[in-house]
Protein backbone atom coordinates (compact mmCIF):
# COMPACT_ATOMS: atom_id res chain seq x y z
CA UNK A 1 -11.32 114.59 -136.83
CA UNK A 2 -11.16 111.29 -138.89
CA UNK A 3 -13.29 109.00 -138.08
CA UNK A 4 -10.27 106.51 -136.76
CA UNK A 5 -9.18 109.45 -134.40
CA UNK A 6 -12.91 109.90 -133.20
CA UNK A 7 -12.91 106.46 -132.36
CA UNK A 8 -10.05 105.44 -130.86
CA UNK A 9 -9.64 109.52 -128.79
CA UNK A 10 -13.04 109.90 -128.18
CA UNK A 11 -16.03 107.34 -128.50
CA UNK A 12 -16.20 105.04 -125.45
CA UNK A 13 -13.33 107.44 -123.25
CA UNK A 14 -14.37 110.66 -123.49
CA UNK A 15 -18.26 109.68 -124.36
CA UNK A 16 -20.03 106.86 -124.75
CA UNK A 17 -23.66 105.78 -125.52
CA UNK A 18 -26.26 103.65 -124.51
CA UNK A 19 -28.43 102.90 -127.49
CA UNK A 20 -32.17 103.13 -127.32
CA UNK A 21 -32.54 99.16 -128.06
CA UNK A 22 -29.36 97.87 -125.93
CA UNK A 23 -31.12 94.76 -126.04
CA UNK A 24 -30.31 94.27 -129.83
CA UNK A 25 -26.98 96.40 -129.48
CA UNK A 26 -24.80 92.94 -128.95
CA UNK A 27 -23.50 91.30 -131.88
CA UNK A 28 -24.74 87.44 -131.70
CA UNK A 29 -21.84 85.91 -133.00
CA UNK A 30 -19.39 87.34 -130.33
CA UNK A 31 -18.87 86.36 -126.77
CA UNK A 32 -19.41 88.89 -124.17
CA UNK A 33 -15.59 89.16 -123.56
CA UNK A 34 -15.02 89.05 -127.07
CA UNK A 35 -16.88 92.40 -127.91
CA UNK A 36 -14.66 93.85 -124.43
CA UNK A 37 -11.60 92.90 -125.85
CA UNK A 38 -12.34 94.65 -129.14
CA UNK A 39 -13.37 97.67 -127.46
CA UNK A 40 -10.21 97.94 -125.07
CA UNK A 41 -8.16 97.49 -128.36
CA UNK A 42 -9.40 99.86 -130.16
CA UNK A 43 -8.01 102.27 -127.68
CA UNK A 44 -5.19 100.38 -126.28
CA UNK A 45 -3.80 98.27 -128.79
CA UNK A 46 -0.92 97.26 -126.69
CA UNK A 47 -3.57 96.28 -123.58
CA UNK A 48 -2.98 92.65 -122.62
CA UNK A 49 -5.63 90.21 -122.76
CA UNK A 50 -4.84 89.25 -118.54
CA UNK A 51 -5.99 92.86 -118.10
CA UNK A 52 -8.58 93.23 -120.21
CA UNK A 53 -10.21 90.03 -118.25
CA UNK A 54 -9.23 91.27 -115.21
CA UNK A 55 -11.28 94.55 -115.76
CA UNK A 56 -14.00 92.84 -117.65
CA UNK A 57 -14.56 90.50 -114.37
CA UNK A 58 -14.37 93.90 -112.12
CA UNK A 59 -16.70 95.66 -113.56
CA UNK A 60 -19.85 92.70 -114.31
CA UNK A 61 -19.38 91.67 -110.40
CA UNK A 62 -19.93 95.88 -109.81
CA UNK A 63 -23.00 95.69 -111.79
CA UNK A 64 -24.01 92.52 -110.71
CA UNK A 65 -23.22 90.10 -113.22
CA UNK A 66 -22.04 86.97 -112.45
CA UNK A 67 -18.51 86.60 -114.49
CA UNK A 68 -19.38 83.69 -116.46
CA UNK A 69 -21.61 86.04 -118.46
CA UNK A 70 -18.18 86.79 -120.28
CA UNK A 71 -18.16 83.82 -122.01
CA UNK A 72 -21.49 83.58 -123.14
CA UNK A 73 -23.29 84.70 -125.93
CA UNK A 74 -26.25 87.38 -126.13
CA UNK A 75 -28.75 85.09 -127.00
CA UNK A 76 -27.88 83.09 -123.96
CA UNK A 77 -28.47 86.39 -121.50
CA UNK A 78 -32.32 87.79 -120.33
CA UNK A 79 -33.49 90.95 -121.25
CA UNK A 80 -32.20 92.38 -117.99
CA UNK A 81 -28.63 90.97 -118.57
CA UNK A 82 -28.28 91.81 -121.80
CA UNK A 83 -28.87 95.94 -121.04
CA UNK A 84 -26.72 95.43 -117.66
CA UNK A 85 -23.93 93.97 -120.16
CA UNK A 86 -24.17 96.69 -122.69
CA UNK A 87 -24.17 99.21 -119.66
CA UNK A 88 -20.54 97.40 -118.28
CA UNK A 89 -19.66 97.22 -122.02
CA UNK A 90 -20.26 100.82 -122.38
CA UNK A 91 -18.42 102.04 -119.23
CA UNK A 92 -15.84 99.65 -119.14
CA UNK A 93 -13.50 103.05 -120.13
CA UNK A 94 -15.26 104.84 -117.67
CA UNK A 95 -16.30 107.87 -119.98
CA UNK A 96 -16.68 111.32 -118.99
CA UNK A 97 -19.84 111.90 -120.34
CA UNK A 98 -22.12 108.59 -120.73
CA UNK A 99 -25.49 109.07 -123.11
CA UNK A 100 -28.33 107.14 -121.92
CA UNK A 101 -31.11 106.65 -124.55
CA UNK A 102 -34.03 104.99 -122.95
CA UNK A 103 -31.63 102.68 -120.62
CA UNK A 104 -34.59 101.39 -118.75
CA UNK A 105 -37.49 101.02 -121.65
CA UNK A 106 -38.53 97.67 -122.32
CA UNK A 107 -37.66 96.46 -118.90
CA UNK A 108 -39.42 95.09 -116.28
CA UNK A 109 -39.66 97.64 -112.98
CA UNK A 110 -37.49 95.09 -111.41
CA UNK A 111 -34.75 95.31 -113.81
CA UNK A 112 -35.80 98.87 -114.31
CA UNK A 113 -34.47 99.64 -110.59
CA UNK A 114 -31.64 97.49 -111.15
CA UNK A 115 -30.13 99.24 -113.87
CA UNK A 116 -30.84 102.82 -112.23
CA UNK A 117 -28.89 101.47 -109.07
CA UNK A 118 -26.33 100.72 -111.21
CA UNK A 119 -25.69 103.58 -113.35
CA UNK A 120 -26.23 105.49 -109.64
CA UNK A 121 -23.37 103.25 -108.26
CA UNK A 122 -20.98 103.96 -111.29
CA UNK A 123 -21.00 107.68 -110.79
CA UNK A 124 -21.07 107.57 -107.20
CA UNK A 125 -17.73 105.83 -107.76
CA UNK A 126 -15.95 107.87 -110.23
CA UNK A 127 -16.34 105.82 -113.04
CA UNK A 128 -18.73 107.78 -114.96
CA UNK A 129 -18.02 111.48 -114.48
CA UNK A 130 -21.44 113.21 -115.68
CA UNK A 131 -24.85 111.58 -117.47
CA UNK A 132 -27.12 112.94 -120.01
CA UNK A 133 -30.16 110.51 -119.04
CA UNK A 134 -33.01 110.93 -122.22
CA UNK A 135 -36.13 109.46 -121.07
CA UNK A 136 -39.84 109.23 -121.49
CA UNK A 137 -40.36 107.14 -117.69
CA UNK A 138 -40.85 110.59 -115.80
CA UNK A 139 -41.10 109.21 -112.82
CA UNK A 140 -37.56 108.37 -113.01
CA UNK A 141 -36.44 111.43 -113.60
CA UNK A 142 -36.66 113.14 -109.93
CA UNK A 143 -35.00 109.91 -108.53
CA UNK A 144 -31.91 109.92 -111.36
CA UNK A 145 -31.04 113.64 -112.00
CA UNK A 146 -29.55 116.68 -110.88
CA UNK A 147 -31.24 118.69 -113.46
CA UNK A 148 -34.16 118.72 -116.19
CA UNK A 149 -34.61 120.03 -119.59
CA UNK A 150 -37.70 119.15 -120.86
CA UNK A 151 -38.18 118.96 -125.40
CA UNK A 152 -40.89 120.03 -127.40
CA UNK A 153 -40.99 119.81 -130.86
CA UNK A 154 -37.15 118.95 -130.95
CA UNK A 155 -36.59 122.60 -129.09
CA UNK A 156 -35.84 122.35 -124.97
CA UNK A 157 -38.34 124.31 -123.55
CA UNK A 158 -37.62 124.49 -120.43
CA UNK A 159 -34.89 123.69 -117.83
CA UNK A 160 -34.21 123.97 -113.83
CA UNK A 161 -32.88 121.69 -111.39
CA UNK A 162 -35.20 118.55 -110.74
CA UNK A 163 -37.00 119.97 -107.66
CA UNK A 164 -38.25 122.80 -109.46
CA UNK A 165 -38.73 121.15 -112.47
CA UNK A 166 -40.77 118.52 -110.83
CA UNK A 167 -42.82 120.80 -108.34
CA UNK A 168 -42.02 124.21 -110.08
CA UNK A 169 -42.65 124.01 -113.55
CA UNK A 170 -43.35 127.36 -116.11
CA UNK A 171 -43.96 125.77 -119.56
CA UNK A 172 -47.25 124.50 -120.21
CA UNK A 173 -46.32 121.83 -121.85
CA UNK A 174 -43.63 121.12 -118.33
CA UNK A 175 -46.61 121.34 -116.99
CA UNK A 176 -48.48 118.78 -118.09
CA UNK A 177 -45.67 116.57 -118.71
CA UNK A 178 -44.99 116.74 -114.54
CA UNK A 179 -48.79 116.93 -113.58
CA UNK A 180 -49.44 113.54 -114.96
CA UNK A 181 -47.22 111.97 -111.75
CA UNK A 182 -46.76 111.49 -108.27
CA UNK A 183 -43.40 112.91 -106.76
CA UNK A 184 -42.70 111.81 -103.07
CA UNK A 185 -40.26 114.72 -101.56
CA UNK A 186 -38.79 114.40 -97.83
CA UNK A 187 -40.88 116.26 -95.44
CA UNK A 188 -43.20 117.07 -98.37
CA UNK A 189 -46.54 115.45 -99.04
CA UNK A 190 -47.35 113.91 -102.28
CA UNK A 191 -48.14 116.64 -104.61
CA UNK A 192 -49.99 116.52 -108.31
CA UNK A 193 -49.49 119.20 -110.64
CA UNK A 194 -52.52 120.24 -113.11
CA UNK A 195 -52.71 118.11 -116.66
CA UNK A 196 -53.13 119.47 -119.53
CA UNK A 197 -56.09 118.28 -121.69
């Protein structure tokens, strides 16, 4: 497809991305609601700007942002606000498949929670359809997915739903990766897997 197709067809509707450093993903000399309107646009170019405000406001007060945050600029928002924005920014067209690249690295366990809640709370809703979460905070993991595929050497190694990737593991190098934390499980003490040296 040309890149114009790709863009206005496909990026953002069909999938959309959460960069690695979300934190830097904001352009400085744009309000909030600026960067919104551009993305709406892109795929709408008839959308009205009542609308596109409308939705904006919607979809900060789901993630708990206050709406004001619209009209600020990212060097005005916290660390936390700023990945919570680029998370609304990035779902405002509620995709079908959302890429999360480290969502919650860099953030306090706080905000950490907060943003897990959210992206919980936006499929639980409809308004993401499925997740591909990539992340190095394995204790996340069990708490955020359905399934696991755990990477080696750029190859996936190994996959299986979280329960028996977390508790169940085959790969060695699963192994390790799982043994190095604690998983609580209803009904199920605590239980360590082996490390690998």
């Amino acid at each position: 497809m040309k890149p114009d197709d790709v863009r206005k067809h496909i990026l953002g509707s069909e999938i959309s991305y959460i960069p690695q450093a979300a934190m830097n993903a904001l352009n400085p000399t744009q309000k909030i609601i600026s960067l919104i309107e551009d993305v709406i646009h892109a795929h709408n170019p008839k959308a009205r700007i009542k609308d596109i405000h409308d939705l904006a406001r919607e979809r900060f007060e789901l993630l708990g942002l206050p709406p004001e945050v619209l009209q600020k600029h990212a060097v005005e928002l916290s660390g936390g606000m700023k990945q919570r924005t680029v998370i609304a920014i990035s779902t405002i067209l509620s995709p079908k498949v959302l890429i999360a690249d480290e969502p919650s690295s860099a953030l306090d366990v706080t905000s950490q929670k907060m943003v897990i809640k959210m992206l919980r709370n936006l499929m639980e809703k409809g308004l993401i359809k499925s997740m591909v979460f990539i992340t190095h905070e394995l204790p996340l993991l069990y708490n955020v997915t359905n399934d696991i595929m755990v990477m080696y050497a750029g190859q996936i190694v190994e996959k299986g739903t979280a329960k028996e990737m977390v508790f169940d593991s085959m790969h060695p190098y699963s192994k390790g990766l799982m043994g190095s934390i604690l998983v609580p499980e209803a009904g199920i003490r605590d239980k360590k897997l082996s490390v690998i040296p």
